[in-house]
N, C-alpha and C. Protein backbone atom coordinates (compact mmCIF):
# COMPACT_ATOMS: atom_id res chain seq x y z
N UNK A 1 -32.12 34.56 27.43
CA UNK A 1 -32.28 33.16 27.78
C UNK A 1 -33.71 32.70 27.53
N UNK A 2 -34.58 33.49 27.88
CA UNK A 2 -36.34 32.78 27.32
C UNK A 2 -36.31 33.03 26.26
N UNK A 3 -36.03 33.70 25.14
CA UNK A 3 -36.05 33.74 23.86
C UNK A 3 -35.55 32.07 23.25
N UNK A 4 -34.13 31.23 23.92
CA UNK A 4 -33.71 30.58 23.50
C UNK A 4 -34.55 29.08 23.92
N UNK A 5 -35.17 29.41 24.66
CA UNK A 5 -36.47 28.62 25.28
C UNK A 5 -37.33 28.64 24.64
N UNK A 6 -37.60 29.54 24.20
CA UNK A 6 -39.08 29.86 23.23
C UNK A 6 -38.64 29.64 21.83
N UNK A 7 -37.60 29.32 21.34
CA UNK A 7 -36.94 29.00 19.92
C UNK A 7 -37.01 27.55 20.28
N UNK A 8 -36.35 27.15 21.11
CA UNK A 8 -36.55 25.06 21.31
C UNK A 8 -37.87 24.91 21.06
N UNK A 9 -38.61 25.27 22.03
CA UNK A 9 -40.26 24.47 22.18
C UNK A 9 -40.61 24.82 20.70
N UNK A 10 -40.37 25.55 20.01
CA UNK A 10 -40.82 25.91 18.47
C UNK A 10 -40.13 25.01 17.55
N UNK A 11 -38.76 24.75 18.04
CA UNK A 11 -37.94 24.02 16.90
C UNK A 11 -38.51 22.57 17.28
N UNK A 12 -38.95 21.91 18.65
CA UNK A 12 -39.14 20.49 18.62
C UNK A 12 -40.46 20.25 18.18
N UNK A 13 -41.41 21.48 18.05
CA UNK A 13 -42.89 21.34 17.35
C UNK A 13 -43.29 21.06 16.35
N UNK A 14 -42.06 21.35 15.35
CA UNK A 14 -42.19 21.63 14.33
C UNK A 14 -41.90 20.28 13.28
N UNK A 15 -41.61 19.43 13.56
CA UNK A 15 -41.54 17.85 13.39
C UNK A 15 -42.92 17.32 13.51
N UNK A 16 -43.32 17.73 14.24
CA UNK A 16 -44.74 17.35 15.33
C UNK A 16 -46.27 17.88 14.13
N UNK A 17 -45.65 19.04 13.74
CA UNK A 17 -46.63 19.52 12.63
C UNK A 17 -46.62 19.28 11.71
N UNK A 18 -45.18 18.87 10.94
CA UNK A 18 -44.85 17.94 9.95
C UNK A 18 -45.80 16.82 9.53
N UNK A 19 -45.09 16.14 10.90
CA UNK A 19 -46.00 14.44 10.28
C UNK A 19 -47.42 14.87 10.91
N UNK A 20 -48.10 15.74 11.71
CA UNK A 20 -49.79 15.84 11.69
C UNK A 20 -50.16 16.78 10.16
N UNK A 21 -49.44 17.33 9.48
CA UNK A 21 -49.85 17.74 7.83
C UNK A 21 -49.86 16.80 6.61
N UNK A 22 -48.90 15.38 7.18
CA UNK A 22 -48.30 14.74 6.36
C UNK A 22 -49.82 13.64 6.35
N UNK A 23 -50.04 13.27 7.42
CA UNK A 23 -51.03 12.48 7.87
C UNK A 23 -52.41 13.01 7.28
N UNK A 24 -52.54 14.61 7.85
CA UNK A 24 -53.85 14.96 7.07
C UNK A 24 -54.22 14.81 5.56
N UNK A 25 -53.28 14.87 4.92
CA UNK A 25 -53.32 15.30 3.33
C UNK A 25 -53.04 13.84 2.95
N UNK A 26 -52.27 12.78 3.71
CA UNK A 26 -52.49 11.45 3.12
C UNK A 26 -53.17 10.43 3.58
N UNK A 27 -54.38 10.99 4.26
CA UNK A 27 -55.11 9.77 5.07
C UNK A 27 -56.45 10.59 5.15
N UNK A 28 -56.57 11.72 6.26
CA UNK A 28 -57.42 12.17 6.43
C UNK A 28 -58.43 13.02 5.77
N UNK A 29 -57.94 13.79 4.73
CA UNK A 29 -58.81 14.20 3.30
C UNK A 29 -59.48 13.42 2.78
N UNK A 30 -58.53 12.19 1.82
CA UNK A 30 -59.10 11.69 0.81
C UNK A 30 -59.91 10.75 1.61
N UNK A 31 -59.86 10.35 3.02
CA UNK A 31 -60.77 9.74 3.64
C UNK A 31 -62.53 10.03 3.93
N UNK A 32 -62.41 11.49 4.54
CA UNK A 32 -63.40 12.09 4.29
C UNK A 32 -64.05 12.34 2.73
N UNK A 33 -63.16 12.58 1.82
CA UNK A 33 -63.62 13.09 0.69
C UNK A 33 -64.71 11.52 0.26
N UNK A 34 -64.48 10.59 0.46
CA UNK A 34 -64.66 8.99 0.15
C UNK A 34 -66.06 9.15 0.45
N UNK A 35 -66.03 9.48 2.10
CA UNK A 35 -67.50 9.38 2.68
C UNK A 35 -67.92 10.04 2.20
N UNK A 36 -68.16 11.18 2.12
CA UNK A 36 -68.85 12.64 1.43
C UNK A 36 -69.60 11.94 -0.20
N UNK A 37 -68.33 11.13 -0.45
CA UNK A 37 -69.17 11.07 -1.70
C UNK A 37 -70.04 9.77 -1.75
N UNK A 38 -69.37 8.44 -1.20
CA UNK A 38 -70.45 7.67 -0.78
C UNK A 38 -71.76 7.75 0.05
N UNK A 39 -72.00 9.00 0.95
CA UNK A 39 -73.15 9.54 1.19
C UNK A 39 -73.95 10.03 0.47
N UNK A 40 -73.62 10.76 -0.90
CA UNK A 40 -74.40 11.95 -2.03
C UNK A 40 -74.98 10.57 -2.59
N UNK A 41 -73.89 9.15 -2.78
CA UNK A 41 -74.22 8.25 -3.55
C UNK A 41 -75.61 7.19 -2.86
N UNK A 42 -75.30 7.38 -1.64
CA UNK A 42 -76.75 6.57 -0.83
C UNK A 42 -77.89 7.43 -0.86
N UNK A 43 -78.14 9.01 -0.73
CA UNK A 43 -78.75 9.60 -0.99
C UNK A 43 -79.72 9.84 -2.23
N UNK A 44 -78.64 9.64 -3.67
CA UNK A 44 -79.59 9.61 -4.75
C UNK A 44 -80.19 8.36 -4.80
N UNK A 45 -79.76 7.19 -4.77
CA UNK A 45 -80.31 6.42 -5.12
C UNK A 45 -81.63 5.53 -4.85
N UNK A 46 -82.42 5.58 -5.87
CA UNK A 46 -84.18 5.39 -6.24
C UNK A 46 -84.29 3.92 -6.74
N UNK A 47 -85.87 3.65 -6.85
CA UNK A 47 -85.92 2.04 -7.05
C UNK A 47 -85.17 2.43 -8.96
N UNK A 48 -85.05 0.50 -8.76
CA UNK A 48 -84.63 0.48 -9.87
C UNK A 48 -83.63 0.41 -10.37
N UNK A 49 -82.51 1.00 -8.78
CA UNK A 49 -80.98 1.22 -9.51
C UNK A 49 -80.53 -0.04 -9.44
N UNK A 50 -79.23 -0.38 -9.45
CA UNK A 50 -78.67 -1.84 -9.04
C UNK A 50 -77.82 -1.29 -8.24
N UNK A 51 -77.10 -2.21 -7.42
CA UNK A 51 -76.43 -2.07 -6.29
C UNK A 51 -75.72 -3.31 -6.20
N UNK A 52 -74.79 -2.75 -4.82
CA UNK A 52 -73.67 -4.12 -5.20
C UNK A 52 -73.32 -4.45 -3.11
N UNK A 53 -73.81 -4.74 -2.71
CA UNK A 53 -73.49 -4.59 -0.85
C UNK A 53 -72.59 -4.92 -0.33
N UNK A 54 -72.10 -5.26 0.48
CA UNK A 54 -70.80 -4.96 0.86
C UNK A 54 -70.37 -6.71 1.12
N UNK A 55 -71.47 -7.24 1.37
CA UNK A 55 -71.09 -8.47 1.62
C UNK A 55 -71.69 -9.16 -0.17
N UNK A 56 -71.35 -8.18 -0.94
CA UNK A 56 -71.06 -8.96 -2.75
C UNK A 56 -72.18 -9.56 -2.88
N UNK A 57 -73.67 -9.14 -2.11
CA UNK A 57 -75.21 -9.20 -2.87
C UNK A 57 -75.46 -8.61 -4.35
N UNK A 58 -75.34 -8.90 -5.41
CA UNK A 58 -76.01 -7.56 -6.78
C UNK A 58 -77.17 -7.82 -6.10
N UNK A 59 -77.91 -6.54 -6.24
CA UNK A 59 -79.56 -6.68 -6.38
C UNK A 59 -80.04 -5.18 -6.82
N UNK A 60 -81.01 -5.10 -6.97
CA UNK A 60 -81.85 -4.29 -7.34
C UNK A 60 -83.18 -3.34 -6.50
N UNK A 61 -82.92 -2.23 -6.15
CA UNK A 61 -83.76 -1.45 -5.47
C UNK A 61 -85.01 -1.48 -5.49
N UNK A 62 -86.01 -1.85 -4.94
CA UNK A 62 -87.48 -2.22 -5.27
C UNK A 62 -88.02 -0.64 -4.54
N UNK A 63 -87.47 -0.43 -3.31
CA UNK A 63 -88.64 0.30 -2.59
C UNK A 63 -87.17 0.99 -1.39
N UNK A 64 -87.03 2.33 -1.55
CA UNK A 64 -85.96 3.07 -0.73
C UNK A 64 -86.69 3.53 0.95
N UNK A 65 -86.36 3.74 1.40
CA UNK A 65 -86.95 3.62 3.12
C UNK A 65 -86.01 4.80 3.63
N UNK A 66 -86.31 5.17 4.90
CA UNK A 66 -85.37 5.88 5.33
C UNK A 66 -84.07 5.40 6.10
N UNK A 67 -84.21 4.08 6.55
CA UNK A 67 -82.92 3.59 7.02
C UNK A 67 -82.64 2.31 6.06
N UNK A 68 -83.42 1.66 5.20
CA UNK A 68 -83.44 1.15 4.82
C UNK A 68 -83.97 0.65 3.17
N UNK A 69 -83.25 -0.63 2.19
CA UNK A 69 -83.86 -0.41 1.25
C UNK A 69 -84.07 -2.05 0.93
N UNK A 70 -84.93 -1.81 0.38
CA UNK A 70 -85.84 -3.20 -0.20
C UNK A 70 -85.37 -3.26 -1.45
N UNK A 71 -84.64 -5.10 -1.30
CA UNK A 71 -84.14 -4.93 -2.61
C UNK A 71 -84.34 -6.79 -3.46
N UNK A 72 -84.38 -6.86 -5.01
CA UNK A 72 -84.76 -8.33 -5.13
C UNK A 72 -83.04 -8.52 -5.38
N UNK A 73 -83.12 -9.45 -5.35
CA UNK A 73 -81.59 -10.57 -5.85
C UNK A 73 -82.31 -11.65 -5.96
N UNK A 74 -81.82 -12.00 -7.63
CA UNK A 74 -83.01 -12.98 -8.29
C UNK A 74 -83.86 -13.10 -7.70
N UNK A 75 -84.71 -14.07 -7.05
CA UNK A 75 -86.00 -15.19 -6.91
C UNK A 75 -86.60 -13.98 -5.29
N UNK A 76 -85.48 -13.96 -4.44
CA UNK A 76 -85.23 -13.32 -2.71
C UNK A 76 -85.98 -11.93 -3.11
N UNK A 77 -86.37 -11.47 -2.23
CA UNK A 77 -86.73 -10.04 -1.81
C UNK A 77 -86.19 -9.65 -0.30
N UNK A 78 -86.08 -8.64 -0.10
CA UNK A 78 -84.98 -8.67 1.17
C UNK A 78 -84.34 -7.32 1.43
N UNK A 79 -84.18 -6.94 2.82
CA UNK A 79 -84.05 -5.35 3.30
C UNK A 79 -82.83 -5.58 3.68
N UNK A 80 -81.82 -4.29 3.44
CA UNK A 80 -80.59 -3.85 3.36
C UNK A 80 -80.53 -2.66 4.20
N UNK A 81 -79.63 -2.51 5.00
CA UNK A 81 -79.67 -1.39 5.55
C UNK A 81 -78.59 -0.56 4.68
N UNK A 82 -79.14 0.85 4.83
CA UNK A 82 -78.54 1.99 3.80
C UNK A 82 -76.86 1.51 4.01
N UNK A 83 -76.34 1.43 5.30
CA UNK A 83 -74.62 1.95 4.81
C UNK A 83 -74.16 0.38 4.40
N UNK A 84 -74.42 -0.22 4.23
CA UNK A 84 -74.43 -1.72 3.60
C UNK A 84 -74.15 -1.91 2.01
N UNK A 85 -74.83 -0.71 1.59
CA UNK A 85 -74.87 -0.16 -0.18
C UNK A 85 -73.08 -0.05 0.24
N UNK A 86 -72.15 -0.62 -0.88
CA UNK A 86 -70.96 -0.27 -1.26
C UNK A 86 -70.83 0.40 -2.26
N UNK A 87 -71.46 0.37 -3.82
CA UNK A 87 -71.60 1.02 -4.74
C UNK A 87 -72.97 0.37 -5.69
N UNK A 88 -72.93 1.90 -6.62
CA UNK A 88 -74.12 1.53 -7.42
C UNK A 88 -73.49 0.66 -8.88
N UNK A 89 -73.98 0.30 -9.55
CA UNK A 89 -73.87 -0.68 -10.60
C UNK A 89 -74.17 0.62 -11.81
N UNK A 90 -73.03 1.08 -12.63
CA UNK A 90 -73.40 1.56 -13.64
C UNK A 90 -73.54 1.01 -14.99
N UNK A 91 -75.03 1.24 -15.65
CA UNK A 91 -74.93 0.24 -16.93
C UNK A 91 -75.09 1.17 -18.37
C-alpha cells in the first residue's frame, strides 16, 4: 500500500516537471542568454561607438563612466545611464 502512495505523489509530479522544463527552455534560457549578452555588449562599448537607447535617442559615445555614458545626439550633449543602451549601431 505505500509503494502505491509513493507511485501517485510521483505520477501527479510529473506534469508539474513537465510544464517547469517546458517553461525553462522556452522562456527562461533564451531570457537569460539575452542579458548575458546585452551585458558583454554594455561592457565593450568605448567612445565613439553609436548607440541607439531605449527611448529611440541615436547618439554617439563621447566619454564611458562607470554607471554612466556621455553621449552627443546632434547639436545636445547628454548622460545616459548604462542599462538605457538598447543596442549598438553597426556600420
Amino acid at each position: 500500500m505505500e509503494q502505491n502512495s509513493v507511485t501517485g505523489i510521483l505520477t501527479s509530479l510529473v506534469p508539474f516537471v513537465a510544464i517547469f522544463a517546458i517553461f525553462y527552455f522556452l522562456f527562461i534560457r533564451p531570457q537569460r542568454n539575452q542579458q548575458k549578452k546585452h551585458k558583454e555588449m554594455l561592457e565593450s562599448l568605448k567612445a565613439g561607438d553609436k548607440v541607439v537607447s531605449y527611448g529611440g535617442v541615436f547618439c554617439e559615445i563621447i566619454k564611458v563612466e562607470e554607471k554612466f555614458f556621455t553621449v552627443r545626439s546632434g547639436e545636445s550633449i547628454m548622460q545616459i545611464a548604462r542599462e538605457y543602451v538598447a543596442y549598438k549601431v553597426e556600420q
